[in-house]
C-alpha atoms as a PDB file:
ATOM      1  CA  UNK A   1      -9.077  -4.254 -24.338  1.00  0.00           C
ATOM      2  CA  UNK A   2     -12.638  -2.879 -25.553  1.00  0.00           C
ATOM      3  CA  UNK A   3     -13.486   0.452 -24.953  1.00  0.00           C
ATOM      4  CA  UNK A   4     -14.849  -0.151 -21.485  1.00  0.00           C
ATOM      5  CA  UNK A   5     -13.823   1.828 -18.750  1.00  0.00           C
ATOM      6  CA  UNK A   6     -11.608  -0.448 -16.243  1.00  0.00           C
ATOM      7  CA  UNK A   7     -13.485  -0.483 -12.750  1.00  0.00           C
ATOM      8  CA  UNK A   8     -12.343  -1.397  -9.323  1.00  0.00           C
ATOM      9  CA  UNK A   9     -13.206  -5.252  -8.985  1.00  0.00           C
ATOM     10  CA  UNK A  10     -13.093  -5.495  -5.147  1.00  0.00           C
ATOM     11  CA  UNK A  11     -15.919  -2.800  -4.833  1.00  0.00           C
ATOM     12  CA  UNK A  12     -19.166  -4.112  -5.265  1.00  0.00           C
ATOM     13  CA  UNK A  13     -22.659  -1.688  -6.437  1.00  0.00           C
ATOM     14  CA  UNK A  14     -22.862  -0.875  -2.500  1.00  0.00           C
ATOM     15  CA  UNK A  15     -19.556   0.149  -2.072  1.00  0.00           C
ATOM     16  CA  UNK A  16     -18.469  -2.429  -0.023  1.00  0.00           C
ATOM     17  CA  UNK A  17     -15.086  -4.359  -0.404  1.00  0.00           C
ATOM     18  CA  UNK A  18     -15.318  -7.215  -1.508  1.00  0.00           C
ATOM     19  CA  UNK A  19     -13.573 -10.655  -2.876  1.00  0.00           C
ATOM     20  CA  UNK A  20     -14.050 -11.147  -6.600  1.00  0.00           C
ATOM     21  CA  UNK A  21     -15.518 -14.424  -8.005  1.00  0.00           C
ATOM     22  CA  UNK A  22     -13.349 -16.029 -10.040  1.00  0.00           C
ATOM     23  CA  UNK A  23     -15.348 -19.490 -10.521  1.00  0.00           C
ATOM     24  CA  UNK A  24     -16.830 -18.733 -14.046  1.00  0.00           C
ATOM     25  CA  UNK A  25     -13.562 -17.292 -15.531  1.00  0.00           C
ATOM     26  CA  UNK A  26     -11.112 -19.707 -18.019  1.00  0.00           C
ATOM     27  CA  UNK A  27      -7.674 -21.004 -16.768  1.00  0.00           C
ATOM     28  CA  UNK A  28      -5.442 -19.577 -18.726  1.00  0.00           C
ATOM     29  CA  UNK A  29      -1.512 -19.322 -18.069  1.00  0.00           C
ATOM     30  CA  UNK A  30      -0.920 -16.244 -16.313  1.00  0.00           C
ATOM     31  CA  UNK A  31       2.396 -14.343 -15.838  1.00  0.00           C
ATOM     32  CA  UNK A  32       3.600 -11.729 -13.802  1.00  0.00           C
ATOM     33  CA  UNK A  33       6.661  -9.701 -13.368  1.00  0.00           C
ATOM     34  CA  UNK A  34       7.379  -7.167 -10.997  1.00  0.00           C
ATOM     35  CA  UNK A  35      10.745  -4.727  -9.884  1.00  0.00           C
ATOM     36  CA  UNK A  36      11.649  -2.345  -7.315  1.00  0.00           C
ATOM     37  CA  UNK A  37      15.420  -1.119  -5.618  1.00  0.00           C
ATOM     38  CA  UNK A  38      17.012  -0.525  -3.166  1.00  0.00           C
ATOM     39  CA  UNK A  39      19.390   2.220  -2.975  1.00  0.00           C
ATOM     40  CA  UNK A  40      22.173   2.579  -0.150  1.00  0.00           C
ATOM     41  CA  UNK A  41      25.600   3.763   0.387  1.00  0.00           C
ATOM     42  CA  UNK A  42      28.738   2.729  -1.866  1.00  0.00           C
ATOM     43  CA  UNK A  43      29.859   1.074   1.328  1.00  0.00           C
ATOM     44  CA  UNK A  44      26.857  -1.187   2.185  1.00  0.00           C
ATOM     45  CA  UNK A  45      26.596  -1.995  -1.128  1.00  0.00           C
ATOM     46  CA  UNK A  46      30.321  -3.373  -1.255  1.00  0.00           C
ATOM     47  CA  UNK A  47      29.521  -4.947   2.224  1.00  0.00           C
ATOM     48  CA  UNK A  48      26.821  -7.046   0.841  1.00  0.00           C
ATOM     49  CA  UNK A  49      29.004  -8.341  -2.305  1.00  0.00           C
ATOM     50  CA  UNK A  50      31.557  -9.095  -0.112  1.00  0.00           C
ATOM     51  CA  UNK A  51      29.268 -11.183   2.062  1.00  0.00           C
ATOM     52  CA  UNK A  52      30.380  -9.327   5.211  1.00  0.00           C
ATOM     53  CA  UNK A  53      27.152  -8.827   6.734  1.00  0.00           C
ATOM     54  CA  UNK A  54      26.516  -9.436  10.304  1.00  0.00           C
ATOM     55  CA  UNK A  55      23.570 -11.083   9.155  1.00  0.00           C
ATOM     56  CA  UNK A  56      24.746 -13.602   6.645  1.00  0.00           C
ATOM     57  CA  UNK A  57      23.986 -13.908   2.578  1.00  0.00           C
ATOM     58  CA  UNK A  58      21.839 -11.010   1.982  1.00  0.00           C
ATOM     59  CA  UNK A  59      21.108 -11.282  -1.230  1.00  0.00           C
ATOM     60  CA  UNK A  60      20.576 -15.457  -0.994  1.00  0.00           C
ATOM     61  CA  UNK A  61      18.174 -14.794   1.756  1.00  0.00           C
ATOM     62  CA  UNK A  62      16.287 -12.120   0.203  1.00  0.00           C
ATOM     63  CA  UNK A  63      15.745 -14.104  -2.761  1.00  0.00           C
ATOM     64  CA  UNK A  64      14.263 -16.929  -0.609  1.00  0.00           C
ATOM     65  CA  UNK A  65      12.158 -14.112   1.440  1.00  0.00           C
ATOM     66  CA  UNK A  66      10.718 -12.768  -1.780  1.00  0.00           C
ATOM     67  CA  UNK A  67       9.789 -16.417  -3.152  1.00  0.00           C
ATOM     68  CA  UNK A  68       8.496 -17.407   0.077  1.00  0.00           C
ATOM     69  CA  UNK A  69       6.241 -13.796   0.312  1.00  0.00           C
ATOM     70  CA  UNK A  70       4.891 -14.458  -2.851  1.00  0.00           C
ATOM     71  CA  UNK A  71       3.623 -17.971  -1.930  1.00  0.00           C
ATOM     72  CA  UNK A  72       1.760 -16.075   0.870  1.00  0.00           C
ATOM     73  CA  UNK A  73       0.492 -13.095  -0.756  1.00  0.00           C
ATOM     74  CA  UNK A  74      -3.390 -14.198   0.437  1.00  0.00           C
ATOM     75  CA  UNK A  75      -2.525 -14.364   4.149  1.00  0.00           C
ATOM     76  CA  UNK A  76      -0.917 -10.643   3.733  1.00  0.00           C
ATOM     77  CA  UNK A  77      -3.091  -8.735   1.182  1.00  0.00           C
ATOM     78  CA  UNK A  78      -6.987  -9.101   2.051  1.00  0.00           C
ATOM     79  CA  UNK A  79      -8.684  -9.944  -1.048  1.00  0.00           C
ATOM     80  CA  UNK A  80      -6.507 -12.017  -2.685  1.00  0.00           C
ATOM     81  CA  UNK A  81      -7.183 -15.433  -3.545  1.00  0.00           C
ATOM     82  CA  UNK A  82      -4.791 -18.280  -2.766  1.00  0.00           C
ATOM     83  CA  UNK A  83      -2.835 -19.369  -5.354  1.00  0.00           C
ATOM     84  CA  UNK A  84      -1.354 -22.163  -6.322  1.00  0.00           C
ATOM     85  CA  UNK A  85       1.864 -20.939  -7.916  1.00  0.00           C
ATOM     86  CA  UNK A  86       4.035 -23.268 -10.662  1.00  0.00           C
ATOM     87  CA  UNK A  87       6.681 -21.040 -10.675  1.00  0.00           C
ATOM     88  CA  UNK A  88       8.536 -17.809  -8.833  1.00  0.00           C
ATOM     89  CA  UNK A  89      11.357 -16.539  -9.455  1.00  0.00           C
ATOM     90  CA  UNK A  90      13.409 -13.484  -7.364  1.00  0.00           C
ATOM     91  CA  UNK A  91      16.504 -12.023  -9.134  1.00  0.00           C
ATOM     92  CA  UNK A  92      18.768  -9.493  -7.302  1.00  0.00           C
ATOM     93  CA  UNK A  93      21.356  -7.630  -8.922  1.00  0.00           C
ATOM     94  CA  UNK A  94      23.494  -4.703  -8.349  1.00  0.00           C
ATOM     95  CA  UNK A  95      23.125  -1.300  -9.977  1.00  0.00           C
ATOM     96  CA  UNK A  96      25.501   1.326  -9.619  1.00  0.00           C
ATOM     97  CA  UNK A  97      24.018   4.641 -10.744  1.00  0.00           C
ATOM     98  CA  UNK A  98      21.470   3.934  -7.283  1.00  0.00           C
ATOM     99  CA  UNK A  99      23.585   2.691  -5.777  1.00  0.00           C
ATOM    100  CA  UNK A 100      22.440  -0.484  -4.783  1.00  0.00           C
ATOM    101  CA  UNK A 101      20.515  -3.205  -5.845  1.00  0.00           C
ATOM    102  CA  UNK A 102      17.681  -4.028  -8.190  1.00  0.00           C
ATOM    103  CA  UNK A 103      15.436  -6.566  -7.659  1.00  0.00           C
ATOM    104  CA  UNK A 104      12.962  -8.472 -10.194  1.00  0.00           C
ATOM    105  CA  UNK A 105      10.378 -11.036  -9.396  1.00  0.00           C
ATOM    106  CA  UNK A 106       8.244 -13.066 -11.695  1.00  0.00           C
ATOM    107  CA  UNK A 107       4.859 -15.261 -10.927  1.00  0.00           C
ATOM    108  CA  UNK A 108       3.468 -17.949 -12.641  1.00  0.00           C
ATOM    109  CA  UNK A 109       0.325 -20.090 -12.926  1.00  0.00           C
ATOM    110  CA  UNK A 110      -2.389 -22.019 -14.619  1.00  0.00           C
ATOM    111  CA  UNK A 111      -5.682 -20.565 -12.910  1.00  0.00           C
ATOM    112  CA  UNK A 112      -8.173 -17.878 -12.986  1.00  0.00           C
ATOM    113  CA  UNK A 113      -6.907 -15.219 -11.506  1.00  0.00           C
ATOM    114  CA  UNK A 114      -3.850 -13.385 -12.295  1.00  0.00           C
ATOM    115  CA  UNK A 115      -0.371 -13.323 -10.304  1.00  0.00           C
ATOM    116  CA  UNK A 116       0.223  -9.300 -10.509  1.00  0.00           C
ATOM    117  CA  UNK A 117       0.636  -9.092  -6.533  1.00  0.00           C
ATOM    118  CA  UNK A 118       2.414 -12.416  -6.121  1.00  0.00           C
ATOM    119  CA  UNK A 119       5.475 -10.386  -7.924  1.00  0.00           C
ATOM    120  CA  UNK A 120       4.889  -7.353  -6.240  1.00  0.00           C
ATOM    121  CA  UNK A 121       4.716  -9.037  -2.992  1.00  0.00           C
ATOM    122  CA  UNK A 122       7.868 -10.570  -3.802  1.00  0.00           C
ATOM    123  CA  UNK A 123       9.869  -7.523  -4.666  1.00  0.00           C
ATOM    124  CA  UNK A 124       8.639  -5.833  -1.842  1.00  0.00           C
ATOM    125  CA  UNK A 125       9.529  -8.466   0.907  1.00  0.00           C
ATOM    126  CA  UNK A 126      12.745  -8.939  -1.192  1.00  0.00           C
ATOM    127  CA  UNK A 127      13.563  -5.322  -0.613  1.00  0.00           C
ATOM    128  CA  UNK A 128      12.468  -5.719   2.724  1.00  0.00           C
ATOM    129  CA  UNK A 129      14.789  -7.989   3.789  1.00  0.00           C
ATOM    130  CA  UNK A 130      18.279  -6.082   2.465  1.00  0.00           C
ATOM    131  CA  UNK A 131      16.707  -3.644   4.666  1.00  0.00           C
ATOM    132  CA  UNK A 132      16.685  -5.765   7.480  1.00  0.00           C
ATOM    133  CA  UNK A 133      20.132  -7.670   6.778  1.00  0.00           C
ATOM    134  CA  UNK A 134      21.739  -4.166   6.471  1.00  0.00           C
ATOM    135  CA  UNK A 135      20.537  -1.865   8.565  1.00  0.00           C
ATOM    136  CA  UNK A 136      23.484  -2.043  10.767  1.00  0.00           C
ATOM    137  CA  UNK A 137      25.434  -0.405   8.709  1.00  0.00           C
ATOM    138  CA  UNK A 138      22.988   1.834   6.715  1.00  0.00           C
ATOM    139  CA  UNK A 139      19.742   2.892   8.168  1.00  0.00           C
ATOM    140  CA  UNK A 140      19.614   5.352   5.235  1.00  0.00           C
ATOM    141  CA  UNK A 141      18.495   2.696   2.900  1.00  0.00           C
ATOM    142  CA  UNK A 142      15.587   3.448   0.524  1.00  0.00           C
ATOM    143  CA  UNK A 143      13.025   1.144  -0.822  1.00  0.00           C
ATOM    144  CA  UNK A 144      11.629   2.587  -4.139  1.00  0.00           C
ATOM    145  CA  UNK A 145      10.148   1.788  -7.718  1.00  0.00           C
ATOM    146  CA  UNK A 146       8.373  -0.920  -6.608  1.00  0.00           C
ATOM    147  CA  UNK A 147       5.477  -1.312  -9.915  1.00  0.00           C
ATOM    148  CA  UNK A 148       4.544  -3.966 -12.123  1.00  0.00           C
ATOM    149  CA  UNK A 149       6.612  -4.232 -15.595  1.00  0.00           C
ATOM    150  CA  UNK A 150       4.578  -6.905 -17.338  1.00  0.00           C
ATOM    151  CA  UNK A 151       1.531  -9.575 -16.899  1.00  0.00           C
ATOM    152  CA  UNK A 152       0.135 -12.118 -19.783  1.00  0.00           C
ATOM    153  CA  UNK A 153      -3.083 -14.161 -19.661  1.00  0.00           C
ATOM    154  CA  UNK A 154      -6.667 -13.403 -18.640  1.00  0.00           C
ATOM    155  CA  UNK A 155      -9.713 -11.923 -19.982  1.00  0.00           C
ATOM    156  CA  UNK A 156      -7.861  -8.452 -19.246  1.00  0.00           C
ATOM    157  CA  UNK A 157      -4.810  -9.727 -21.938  1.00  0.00           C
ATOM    158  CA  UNK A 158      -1.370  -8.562 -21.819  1.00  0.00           C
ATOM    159  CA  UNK A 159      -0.122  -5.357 -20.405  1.00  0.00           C
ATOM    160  CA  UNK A 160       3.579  -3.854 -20.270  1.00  0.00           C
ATOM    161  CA  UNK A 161       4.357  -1.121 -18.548  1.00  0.00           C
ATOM    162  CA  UNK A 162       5.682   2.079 -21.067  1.00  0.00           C
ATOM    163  CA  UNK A 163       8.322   2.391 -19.250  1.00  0.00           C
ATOM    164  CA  UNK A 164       9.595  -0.631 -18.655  1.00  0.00           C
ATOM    165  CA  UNK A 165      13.050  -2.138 -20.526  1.00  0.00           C
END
């Protein structure tokens, strides 16, 4: 990046929120990966690998509620344009020292506009949904760490976050 100061693009001169035009920007291929957890009891978690959920496949249908969210993100998030995503991808996995589980979510497109809340739209429903599947037996579930780890393409180039694996 040059040495300009980033702005906020939804705020126009006034003030006044606004959607940004992407019509004069290149198509590039544009990638976006998101993560965020879930952390719950030793129990629920061993509930949820077992597949004894009242609900069903929590982890199957979370994956299909975060690819579905991110194929939505304009109805949900004001100022977002529709996309037409080539690619999403939702990967749950378990991590002990929460416990519970971590989930990941990557968007992809050709277009002018990047995918950053397409992933973290994902993750978040994703998350969302264990909630909802296992609340029954653990209402002290926490959502958390929800952030974007890495995006490629556009005029604002690559970015990873410092933290990130």
């Amino acid at each position: 990046m040059s040495g300009e100061k980033p702005g906020l693009t939804h705020i126009d001169a006034a003030g006044e929120a606004h959607m940004v035009d992407v019509s004069d920007k290149t198509e590039t291929v544009r990638i976006a990966t998101a993560e965020g957890h879930i952390k719950m009891a030793p129990e629920t978690l061993a509930l949820i690998r077992q597949g004894n959920a009242k609900k069903g496949d929590v982890i199957g249908t979370a994956r299909l509620a975060g690819i579905m969210a991110a194929k939505r993100t304009a109805d949900l998030i004001p100022l977002c344009h529709p996309l037409m995503l080539t690619k999403v991808t939702v990967e749950i996995g378990e991590d002990a020292a929460l416990p519970g589980l971590r989930v990941t979510a990557t968007a992809k497109l050709t277009g002018k506009t990047g995918v950053e809340m397409e992933a973290l739209t994902a993750v978040s429903v994703a998350c969302l949904t264990i909630y909802d599947m296992a609340k029954a037996a653990d209402k002290a579930m926490e959502i958390g760490g929800v952030r974007l780890l890495e995006k490629s393409g556009g005029k604002s180039g690559d970015f990873r976050h410092p933290e990130a694996k």
